[in-house]
PDB file of N, CA and C in Angstrom:
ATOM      1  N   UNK A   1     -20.600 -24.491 -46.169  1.00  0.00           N
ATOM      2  CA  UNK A   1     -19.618 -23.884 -45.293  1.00  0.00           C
ATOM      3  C   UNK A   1     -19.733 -24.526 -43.911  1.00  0.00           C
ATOM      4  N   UNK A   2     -18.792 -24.916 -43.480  1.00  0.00           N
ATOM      5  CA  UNK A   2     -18.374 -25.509 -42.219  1.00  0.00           C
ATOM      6  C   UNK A   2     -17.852 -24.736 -40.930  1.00  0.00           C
ATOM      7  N   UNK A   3     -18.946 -24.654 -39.943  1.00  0.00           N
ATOM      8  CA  UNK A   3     -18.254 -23.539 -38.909  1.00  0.00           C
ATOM      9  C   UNK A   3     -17.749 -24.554 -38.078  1.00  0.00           C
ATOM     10  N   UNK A   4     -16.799 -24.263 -37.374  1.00  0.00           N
ATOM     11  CA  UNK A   4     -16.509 -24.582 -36.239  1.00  0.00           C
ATOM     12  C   UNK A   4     -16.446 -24.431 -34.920  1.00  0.00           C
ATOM     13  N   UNK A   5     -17.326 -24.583 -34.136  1.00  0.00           N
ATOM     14  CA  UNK A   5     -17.079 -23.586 -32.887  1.00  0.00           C
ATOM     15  C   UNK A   5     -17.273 -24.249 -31.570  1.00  0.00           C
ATOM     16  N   UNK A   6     -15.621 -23.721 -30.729  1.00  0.00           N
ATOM     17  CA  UNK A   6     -15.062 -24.166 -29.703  1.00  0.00           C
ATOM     18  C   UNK A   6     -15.557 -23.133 -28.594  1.00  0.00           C
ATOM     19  N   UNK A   7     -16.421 -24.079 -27.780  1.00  0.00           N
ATOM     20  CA  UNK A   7     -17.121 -23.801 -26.280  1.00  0.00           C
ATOM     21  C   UNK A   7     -15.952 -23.751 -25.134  1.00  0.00           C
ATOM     22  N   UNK A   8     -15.113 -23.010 -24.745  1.00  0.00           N
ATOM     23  CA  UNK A   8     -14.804 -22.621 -23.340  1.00  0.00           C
ATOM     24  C   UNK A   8     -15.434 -22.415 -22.338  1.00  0.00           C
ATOM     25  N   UNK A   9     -15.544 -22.738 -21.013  1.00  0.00           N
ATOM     26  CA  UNK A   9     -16.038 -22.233 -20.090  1.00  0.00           C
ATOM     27  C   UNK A   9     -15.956 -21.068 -19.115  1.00  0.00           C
ATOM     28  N   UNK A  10     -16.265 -20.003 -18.613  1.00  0.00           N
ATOM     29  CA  UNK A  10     -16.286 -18.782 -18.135  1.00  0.00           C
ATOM     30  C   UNK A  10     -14.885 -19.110 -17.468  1.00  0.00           C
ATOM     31  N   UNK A  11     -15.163 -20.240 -16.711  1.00  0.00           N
ATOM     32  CA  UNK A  11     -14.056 -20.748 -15.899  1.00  0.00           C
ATOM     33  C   UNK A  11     -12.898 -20.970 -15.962  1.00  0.00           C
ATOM     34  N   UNK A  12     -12.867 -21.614 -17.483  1.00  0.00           N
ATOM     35  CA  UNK A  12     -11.420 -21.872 -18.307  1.00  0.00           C
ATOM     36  C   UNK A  12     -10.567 -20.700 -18.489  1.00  0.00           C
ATOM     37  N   UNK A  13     -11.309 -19.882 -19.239  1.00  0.00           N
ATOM     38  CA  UNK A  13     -11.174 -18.522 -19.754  1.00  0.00           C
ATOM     39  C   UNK A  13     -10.780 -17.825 -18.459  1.00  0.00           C
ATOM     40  N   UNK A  14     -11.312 -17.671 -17.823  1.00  0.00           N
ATOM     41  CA  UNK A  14     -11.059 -17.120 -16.360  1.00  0.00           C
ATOM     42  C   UNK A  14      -9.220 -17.159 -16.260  1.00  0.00           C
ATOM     43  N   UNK A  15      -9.339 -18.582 -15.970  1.00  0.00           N
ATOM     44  CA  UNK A  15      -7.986 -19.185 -15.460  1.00  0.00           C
ATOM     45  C   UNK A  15      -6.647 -19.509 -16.116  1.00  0.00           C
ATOM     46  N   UNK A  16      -6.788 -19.262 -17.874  1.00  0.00           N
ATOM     47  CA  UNK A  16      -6.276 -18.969 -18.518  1.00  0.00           C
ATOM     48  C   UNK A  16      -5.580 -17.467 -18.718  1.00  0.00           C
ATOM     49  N   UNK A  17      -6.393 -16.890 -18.720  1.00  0.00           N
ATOM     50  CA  UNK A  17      -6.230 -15.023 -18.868  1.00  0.00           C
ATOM     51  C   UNK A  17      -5.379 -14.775 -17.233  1.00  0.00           C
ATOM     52  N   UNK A  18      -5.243 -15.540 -16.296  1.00  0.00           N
ATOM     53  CA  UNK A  18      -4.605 -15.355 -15.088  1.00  0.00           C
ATOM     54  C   UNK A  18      -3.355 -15.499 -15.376  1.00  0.00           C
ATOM     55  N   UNK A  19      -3.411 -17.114 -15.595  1.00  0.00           N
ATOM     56  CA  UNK A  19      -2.027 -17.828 -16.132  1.00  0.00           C
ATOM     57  C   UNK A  19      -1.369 -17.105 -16.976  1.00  0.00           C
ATOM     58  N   UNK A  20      -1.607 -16.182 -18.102  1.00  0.00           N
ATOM     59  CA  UNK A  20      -1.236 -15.899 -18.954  1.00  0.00           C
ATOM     60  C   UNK A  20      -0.768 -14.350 -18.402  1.00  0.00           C
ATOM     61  N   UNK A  21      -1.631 -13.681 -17.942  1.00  0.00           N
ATOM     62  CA  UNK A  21      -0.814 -12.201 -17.472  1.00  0.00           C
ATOM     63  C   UNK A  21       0.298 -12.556 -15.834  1.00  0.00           C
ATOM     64  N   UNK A  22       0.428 -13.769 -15.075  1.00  0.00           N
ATOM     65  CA  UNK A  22       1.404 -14.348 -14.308  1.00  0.00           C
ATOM     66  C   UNK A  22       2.506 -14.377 -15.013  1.00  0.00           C
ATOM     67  N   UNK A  23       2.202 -14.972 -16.084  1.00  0.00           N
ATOM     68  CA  UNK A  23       3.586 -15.395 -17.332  1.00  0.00           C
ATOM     69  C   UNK A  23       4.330 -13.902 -17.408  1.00  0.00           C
ATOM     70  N   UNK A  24       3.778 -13.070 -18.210  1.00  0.00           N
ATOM     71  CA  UNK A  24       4.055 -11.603 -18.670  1.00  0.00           C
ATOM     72  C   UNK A  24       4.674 -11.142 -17.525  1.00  0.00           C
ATOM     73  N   UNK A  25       3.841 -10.793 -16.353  1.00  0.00           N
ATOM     74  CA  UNK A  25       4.880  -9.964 -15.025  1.00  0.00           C
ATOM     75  C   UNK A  25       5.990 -10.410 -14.594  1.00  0.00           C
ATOM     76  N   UNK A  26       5.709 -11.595 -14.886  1.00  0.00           N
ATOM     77  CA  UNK A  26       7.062 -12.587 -14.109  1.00  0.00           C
ATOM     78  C   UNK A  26       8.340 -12.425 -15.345  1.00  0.00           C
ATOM     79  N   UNK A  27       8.028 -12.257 -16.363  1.00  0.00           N
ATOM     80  CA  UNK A  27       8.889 -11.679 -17.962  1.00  0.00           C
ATOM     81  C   UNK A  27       9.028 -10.342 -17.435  1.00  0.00           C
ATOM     82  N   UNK A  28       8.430  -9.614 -17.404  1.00  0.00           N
ATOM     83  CA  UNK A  28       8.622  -8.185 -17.240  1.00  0.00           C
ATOM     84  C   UNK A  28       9.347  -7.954 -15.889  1.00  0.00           C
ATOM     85  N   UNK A  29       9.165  -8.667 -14.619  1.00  0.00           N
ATOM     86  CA  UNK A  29      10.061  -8.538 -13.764  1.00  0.00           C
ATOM     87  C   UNK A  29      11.455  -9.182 -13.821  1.00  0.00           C
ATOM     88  N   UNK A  30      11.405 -10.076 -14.550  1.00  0.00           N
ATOM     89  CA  UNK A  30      12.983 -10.789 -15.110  1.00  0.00           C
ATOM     90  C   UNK A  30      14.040  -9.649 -15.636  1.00  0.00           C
ATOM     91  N   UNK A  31      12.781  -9.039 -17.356  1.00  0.00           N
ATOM     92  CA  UNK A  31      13.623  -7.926 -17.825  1.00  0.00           C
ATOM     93  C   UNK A  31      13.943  -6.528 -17.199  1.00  0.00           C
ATOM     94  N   UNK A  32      13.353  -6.260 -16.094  1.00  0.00           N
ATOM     95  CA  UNK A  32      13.639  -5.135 -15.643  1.00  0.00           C
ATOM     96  C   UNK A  32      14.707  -5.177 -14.168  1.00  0.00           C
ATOM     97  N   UNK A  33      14.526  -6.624 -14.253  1.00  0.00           N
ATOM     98  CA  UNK A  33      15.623  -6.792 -12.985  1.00  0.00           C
ATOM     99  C   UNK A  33      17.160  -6.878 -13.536  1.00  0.00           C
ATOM    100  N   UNK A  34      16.994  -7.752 -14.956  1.00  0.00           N
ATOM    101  CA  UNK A  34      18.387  -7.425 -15.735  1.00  0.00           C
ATOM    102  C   UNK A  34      18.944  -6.559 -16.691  1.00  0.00           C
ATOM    103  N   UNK A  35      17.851  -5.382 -16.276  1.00  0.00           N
ATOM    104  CA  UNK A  35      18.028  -4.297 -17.326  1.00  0.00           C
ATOM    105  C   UNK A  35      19.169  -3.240 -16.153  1.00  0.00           C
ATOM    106  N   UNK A  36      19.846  -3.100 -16.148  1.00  0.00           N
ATOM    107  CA  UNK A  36      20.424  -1.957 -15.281  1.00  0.00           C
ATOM    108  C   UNK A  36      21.228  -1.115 -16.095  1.00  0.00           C
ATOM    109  N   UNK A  37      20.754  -0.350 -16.921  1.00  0.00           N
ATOM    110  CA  UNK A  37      21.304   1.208 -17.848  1.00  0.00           C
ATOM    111  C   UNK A  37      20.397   1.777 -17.156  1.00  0.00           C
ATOM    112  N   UNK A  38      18.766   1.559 -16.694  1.00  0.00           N
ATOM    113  CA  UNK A  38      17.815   2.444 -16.025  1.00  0.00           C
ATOM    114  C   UNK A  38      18.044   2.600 -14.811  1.00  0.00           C
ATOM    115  N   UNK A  39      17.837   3.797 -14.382  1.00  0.00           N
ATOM    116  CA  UNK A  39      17.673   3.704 -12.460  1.00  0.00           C
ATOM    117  C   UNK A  39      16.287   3.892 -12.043  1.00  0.00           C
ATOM    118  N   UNK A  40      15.491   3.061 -12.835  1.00  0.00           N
ATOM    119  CA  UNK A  40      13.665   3.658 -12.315  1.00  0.00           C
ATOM    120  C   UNK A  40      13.510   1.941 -12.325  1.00  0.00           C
ATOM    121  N   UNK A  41      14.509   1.208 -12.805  1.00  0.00           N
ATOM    122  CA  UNK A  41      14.363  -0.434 -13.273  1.00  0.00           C
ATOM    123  C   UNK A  41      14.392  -1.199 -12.143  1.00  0.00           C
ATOM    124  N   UNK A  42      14.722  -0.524 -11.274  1.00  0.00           N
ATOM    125  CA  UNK A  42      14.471  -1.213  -9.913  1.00  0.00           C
ATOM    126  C   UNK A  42      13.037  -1.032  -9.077  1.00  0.00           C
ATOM    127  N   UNK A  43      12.646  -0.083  -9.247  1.00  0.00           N
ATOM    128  CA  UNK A  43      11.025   0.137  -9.230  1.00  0.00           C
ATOM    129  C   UNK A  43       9.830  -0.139  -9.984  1.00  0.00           C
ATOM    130  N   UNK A  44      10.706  -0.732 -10.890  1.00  0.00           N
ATOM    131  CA  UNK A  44       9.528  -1.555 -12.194  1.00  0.00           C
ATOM    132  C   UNK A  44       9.525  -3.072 -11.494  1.00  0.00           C
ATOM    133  N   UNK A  45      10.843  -3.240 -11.538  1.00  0.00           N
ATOM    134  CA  UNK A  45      11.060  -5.029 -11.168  1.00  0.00           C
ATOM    135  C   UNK A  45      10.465  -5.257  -9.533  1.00  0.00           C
ATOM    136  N   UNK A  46      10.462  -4.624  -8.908  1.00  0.00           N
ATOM    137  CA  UNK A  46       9.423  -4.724  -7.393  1.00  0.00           C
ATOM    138  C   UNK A  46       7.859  -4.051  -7.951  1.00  0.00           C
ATOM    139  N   UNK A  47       7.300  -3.608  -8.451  1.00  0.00           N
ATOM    140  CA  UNK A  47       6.130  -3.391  -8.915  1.00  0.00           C
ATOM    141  C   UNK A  47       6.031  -4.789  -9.843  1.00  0.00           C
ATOM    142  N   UNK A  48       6.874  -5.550 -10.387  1.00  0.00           N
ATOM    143  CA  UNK A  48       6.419  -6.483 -11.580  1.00  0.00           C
ATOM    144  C   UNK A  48       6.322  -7.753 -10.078  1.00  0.00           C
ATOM    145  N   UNK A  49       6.991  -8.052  -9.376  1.00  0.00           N
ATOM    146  CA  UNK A  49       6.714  -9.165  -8.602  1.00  0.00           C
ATOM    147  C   UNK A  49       5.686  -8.693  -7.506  1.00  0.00           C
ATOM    148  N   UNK A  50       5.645  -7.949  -7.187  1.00  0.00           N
ATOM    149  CA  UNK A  50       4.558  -7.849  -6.026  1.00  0.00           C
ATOM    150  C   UNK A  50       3.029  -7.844  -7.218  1.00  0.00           C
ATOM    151  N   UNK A  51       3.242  -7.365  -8.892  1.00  0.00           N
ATOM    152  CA  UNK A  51       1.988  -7.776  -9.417  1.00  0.00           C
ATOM    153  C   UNK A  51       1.701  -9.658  -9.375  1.00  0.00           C
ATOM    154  N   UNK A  52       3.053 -10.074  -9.619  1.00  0.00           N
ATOM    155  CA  UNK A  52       3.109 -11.540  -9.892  1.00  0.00           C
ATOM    156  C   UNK A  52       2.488 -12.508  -8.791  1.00  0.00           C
ATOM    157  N   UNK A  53       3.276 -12.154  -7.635  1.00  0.00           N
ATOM    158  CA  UNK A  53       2.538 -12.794  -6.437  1.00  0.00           C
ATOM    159  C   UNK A  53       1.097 -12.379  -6.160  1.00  0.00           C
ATOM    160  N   UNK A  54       0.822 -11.359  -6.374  1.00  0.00           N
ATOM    161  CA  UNK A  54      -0.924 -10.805  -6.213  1.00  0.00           C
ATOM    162  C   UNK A  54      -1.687 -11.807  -7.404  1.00  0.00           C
ATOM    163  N   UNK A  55      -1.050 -11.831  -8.565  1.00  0.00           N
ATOM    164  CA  UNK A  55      -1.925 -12.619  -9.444  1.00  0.00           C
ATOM    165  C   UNK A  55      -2.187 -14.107  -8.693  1.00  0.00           C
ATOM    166  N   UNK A  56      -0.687 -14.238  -8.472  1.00  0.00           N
ATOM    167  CA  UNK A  56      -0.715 -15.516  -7.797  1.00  0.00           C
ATOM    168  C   UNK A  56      -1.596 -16.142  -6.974  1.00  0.00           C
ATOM    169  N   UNK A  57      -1.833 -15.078  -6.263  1.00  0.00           N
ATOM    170  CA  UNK A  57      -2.204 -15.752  -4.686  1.00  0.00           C
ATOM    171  C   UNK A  57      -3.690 -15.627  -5.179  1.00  0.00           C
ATOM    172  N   UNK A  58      -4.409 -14.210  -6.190  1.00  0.00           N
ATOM    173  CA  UNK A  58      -5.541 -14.587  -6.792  1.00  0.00           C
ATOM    174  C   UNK A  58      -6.214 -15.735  -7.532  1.00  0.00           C
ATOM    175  N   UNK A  59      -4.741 -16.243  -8.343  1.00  0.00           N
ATOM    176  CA  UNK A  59      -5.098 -17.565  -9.253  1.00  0.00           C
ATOM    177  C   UNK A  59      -5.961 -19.110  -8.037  1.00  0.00           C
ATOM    178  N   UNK A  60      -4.982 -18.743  -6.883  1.00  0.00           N
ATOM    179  CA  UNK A  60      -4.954 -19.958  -6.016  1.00  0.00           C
ATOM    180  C   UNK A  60      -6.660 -19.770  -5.427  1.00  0.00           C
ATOM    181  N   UNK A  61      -6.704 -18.106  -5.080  1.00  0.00           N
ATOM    182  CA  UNK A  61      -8.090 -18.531  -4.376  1.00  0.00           C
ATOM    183  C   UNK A  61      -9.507 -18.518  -5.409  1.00  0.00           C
ATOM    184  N   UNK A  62      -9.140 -18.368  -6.474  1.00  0.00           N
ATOM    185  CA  UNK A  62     -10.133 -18.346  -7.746  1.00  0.00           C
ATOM    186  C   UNK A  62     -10.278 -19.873  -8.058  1.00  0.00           C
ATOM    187  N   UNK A  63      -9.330 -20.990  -7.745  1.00  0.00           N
ATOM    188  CA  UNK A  63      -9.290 -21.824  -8.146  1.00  0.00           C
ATOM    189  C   UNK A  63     -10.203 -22.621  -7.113  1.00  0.00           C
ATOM    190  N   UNK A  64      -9.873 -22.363  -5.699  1.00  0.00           N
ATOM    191  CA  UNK A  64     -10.587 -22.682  -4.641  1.00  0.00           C
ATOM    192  C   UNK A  64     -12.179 -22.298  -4.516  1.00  0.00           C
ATOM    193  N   UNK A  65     -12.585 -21.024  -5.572  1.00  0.00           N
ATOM    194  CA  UNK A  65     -13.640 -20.684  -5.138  1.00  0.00           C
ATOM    195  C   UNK A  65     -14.386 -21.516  -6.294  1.00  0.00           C
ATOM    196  N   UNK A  66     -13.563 -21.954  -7.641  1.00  0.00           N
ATOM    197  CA  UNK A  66     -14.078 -22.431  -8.325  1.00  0.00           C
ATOM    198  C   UNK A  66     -14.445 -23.966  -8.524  1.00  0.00           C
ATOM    199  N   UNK A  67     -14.122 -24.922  -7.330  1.00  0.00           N
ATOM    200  CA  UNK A  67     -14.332 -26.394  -6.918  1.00  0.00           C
ATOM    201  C   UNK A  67     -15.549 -26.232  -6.182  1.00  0.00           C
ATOM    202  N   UNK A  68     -15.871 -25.145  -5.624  1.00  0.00           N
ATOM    203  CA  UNK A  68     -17.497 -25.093  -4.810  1.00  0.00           C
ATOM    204  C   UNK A  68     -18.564 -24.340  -6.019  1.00  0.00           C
ATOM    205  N   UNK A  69     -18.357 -24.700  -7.041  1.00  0.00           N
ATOM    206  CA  UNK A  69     -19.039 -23.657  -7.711  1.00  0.00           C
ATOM    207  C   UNK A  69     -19.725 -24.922  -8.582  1.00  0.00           C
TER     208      UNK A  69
END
């Protein structure tokens, strides 16, 4: 039997799992900005970008903290 096993780094993983929930809010603020049958959909879609830019601006300084590391 043949295992295979793929080593990521804390770091990768890190910066992946960022990238990847950026993707989702920025989807979820798309659909709730072009959803208008709701009237709460306007308070989802400003909760989904103010999450997006927070990830954001986290991704940038995680990335920075992670070149001195």
């Amino acid at each position: 039997m043949v295992q295979v096993s793929i080593k990521m780094s804390l770091k990768i993983t890190h910066t992946f799992i960022i990238v990847l929930s950026i993707i989702l809010s920025g989807f979820f603020s798309y659909t709730m900005i072009n959803s208008t049958s709701e009237s709460y959909s306007a308070v989802f879609s400003m909760a989904g970008i103010i999450t997006t830019l927070a990830l954001s601006y986290y991704l940038i300084i995680i990335l920075k903290k992670f070149k001195t590391l």
